[in-house]
PDB file of N, CA and C in Angstrom:
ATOM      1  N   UNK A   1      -1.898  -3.541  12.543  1.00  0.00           N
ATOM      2  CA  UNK A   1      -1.153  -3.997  11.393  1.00  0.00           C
ATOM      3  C   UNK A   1      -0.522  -2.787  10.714  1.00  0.00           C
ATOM      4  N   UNK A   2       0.967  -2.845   9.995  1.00  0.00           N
ATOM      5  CA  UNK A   2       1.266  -1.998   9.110  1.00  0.00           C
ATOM      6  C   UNK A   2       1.241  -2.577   7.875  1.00  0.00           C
ATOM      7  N   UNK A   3       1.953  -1.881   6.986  1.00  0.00           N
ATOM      8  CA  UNK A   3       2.794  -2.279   5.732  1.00  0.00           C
ATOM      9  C   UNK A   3       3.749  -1.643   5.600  1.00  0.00           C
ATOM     10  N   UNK A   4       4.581  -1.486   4.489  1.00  0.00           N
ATOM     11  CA  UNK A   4       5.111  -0.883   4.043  1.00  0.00           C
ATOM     12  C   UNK A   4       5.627  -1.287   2.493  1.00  0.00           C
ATOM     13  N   UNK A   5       6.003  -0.098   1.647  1.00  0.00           N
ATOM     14  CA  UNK A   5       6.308  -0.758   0.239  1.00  0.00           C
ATOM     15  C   UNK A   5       7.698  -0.694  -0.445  1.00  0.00           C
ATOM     16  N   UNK A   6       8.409  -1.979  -0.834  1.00  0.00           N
ATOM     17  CA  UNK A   6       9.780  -2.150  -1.306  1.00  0.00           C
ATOM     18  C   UNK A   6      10.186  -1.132  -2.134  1.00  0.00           C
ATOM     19  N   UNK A   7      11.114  -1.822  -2.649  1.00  0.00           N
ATOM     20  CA  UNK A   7      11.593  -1.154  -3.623  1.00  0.00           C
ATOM     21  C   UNK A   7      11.310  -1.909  -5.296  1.00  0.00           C
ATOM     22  N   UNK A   8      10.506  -2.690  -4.899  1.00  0.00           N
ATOM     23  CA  UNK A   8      10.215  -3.297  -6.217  1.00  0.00           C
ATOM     24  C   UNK A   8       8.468  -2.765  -6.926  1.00  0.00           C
ATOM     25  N   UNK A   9       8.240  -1.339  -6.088  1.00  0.00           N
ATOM     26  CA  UNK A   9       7.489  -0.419  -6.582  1.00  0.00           C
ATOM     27  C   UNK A   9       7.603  -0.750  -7.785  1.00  0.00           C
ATOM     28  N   UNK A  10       6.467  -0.408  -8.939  1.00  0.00           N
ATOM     29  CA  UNK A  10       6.385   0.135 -10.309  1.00  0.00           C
ATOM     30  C   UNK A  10       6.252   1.496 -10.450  1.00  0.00           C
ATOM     31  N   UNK A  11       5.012   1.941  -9.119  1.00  0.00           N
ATOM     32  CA  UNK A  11       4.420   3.114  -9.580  1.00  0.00           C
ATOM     33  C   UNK A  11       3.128   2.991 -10.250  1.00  0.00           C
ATOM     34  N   UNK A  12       2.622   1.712 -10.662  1.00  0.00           N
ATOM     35  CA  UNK A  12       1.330   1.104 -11.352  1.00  0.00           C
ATOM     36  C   UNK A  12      -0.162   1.941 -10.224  1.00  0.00           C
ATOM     37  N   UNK A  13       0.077   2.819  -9.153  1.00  0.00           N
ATOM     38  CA  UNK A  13      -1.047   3.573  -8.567  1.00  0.00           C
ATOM     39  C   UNK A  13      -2.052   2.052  -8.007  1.00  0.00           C
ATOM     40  N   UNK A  14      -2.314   1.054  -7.954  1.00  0.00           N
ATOM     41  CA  UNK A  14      -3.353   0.395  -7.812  1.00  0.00           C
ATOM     42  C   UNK A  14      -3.208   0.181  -6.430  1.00  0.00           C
ATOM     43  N   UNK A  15      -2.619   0.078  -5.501  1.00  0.00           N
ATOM     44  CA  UNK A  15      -2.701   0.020  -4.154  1.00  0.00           C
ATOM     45  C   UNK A  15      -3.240   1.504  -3.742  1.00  0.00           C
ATOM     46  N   UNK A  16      -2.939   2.453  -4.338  1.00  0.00           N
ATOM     47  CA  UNK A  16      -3.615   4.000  -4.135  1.00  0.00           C
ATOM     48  C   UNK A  16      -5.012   4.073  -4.039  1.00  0.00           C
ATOM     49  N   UNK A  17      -5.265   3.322  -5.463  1.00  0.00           N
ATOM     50  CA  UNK A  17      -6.750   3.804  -5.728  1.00  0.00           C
ATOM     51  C   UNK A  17      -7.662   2.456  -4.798  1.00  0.00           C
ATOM     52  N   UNK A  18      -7.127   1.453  -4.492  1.00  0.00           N
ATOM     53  CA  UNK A  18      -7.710   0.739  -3.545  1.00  0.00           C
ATOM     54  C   UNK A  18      -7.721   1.023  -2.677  1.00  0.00           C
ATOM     55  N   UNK A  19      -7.032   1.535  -1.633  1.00  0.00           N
ATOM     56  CA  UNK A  19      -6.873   1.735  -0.440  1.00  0.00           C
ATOM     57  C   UNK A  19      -6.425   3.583  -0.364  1.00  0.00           C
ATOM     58  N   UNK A  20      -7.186   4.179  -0.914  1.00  0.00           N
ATOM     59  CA  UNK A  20      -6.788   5.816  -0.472  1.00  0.00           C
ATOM     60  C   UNK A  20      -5.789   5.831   1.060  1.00  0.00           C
ATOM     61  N   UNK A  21      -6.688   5.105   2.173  1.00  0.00           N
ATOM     62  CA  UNK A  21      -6.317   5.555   3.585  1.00  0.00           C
ATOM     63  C   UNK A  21      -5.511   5.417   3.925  1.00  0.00           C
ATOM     64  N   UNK A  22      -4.580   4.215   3.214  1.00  0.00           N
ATOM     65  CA  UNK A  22      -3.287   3.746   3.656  1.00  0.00           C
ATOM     66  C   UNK A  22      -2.399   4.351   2.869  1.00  0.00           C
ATOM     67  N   UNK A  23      -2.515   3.904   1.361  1.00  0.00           N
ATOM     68  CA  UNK A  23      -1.377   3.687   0.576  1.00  0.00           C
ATOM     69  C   UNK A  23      -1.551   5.724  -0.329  1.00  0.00           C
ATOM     70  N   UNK A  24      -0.645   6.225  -0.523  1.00  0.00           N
ATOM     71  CA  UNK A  24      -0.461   6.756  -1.633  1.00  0.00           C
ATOM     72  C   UNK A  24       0.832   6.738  -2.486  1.00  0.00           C
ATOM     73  N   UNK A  25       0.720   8.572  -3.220  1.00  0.00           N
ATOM     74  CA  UNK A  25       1.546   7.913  -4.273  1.00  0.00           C
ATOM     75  C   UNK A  25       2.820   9.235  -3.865  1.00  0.00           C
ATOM     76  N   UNK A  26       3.972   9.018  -4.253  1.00  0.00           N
ATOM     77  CA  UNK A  26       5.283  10.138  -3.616  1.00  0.00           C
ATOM     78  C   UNK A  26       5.522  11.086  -4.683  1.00  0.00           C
ATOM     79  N   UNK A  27       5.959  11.920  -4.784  1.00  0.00           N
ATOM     80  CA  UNK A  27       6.520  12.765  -5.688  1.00  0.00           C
ATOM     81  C   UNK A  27       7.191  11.997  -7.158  1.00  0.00           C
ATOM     82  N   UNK A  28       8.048  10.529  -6.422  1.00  0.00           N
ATOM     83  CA  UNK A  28       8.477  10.377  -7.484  1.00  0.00           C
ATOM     84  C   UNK A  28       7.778   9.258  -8.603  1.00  0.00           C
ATOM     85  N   UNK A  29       6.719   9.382  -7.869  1.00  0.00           N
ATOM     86  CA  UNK A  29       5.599   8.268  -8.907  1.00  0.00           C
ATOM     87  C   UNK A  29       5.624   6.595  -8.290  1.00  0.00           C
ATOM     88  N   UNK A  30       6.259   7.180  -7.266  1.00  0.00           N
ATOM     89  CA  UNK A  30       6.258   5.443  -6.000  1.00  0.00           C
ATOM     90  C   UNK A  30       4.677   5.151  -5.081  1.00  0.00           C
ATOM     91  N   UNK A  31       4.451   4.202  -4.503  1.00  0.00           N
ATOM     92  CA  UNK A  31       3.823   4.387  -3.750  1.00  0.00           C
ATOM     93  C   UNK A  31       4.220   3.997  -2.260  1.00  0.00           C
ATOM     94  N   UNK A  32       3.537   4.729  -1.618  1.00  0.00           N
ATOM     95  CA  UNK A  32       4.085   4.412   0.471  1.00  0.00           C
ATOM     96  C   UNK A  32       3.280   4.711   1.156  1.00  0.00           C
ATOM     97  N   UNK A  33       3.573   3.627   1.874  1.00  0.00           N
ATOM     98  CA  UNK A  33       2.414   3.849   3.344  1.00  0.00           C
ATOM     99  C   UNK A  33       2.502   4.556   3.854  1.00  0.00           C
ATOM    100  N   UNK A  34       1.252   5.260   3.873  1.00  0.00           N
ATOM    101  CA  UNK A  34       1.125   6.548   4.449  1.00  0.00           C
ATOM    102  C   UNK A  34       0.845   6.623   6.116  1.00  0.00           C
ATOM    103  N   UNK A  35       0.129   5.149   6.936  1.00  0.00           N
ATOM    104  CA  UNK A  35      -0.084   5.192   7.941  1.00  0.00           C
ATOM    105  C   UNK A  35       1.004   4.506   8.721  1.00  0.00           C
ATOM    106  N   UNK A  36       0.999   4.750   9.990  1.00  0.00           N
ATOM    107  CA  UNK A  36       2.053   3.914  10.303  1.00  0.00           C
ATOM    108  C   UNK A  36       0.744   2.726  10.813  1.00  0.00           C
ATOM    109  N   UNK A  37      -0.377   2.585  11.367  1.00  0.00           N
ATOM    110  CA  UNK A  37      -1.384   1.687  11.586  1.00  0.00           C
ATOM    111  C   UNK A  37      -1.989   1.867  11.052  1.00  0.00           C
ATOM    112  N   UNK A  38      -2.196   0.698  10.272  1.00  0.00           N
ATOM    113  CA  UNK A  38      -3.885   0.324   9.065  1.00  0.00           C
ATOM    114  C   UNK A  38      -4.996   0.689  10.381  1.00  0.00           C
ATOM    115  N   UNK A  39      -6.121   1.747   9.918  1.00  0.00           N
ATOM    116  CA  UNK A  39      -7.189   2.044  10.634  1.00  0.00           C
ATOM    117  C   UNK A  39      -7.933   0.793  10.527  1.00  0.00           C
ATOM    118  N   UNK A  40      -8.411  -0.225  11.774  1.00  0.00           N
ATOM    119  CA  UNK A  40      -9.713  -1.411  11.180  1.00  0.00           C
ATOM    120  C   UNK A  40     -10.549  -1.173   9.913  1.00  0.00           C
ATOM    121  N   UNK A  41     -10.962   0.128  10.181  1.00  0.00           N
ATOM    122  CA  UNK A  41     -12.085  -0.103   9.323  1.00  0.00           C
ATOM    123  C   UNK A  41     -11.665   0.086   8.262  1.00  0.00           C
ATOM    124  N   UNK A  42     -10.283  -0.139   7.546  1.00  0.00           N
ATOM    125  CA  UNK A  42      -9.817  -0.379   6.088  1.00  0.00           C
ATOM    126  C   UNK A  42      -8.805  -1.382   5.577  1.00  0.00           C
ATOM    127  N   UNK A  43      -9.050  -2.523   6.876  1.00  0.00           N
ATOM    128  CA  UNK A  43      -8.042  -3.451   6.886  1.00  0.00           C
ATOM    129  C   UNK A  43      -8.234  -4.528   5.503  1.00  0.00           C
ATOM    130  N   UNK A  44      -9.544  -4.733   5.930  1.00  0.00           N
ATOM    131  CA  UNK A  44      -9.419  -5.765   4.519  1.00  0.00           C
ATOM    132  C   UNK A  44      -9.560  -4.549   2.821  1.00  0.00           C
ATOM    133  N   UNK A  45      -9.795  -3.343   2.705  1.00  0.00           N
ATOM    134  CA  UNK A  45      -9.412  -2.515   1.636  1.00  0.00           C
ATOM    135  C   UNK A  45      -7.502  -2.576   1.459  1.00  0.00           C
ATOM    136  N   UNK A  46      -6.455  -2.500   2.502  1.00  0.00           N
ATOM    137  CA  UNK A  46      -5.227  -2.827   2.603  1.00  0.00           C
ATOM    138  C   UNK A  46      -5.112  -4.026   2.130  1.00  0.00           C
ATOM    139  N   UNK A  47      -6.085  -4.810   2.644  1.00  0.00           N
ATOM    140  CA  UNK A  47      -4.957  -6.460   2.264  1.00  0.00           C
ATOM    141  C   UNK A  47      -5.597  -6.742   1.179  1.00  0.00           C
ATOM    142  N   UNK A  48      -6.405  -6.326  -0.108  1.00  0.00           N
ATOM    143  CA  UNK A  48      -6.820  -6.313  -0.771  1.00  0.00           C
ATOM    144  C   UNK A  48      -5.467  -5.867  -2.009  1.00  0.00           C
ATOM    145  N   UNK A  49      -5.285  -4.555  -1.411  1.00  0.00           N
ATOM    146  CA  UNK A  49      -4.364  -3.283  -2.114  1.00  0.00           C
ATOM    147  C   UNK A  49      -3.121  -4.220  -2.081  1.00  0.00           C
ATOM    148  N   UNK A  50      -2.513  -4.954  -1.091  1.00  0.00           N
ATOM    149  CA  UNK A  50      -1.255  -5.866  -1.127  1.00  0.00           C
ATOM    150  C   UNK A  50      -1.443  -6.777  -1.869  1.00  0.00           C
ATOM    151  N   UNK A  51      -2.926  -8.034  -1.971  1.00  0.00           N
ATOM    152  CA  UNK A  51      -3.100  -9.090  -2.813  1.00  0.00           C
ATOM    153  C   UNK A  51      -2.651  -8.482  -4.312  1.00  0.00           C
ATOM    154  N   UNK A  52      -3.178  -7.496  -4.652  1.00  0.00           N
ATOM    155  CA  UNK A  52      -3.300  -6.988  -5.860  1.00  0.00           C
ATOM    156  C   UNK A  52      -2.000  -6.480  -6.688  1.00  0.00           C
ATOM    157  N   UNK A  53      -0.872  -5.592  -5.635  1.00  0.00           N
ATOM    158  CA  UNK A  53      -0.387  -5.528  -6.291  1.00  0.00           C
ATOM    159  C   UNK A  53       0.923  -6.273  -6.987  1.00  0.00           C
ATOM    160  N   UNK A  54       0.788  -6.410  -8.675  1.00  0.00           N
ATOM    161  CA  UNK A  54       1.298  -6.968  -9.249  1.00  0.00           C
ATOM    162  C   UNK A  54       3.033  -7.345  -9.344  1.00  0.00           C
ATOM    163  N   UNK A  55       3.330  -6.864  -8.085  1.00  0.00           N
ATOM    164  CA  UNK A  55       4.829  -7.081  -8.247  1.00  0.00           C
ATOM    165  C   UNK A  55       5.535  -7.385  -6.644  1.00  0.00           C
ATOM    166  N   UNK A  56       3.897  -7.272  -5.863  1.00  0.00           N
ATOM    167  CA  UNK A  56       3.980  -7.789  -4.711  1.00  0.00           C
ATOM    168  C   UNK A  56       5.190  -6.971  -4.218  1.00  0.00           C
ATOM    169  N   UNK A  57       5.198  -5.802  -4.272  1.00  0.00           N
ATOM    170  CA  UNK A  57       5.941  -4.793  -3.254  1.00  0.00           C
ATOM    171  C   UNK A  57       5.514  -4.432  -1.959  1.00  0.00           C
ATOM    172  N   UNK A  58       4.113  -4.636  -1.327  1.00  0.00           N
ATOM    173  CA  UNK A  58       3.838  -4.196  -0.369  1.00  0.00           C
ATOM    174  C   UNK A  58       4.105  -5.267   0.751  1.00  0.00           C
ATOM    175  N   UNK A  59       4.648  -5.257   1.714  1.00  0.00           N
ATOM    176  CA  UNK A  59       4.870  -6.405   2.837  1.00  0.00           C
ATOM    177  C   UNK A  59       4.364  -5.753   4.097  1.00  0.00           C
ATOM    178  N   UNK A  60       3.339  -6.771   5.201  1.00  0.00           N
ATOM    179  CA  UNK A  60       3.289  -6.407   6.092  1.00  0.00           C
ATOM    180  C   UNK A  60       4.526  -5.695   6.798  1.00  0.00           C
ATOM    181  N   UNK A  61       4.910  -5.470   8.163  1.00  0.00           N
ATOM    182  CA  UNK A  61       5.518  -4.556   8.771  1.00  0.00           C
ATOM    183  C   UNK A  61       5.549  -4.831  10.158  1.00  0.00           C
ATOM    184  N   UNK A  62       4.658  -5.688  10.257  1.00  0.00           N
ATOM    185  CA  UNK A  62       4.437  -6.333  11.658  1.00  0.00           C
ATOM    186  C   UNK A  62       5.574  -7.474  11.775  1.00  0.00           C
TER     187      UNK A  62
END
């Protein structure tokens, strides 16, 4: 599985701090997938980090 995150970013960090492995945060206060494959063993911490965030920027990729 991937993700990746729109452009309807806030910058609100909460996919970060849920999911360190995948998601961080860019220079310009965005956040992006950092993996190009979600590792298993943090798949449901990812789809957690997507449920959550509030503006629903993150979309699978698959």
């Amino acid at each position: 599985m991937k993700y990746f995150v729109n452009d309807s970013c806030i910058g609100c960090g909460l996919c970060a701090m849920a999911c360190p492995e995948v998601f961080e945060m860019n220079d310009a206060g965005l956040a992006i997938a950092s993996k190009s494959e979600v590792p298993a063993e943090v798949m449901e911490a990812a789809a957690q980090a997507q449920g959550g965030c509030p503006v629903g920027a993150i979309e699978n990729a698959d």
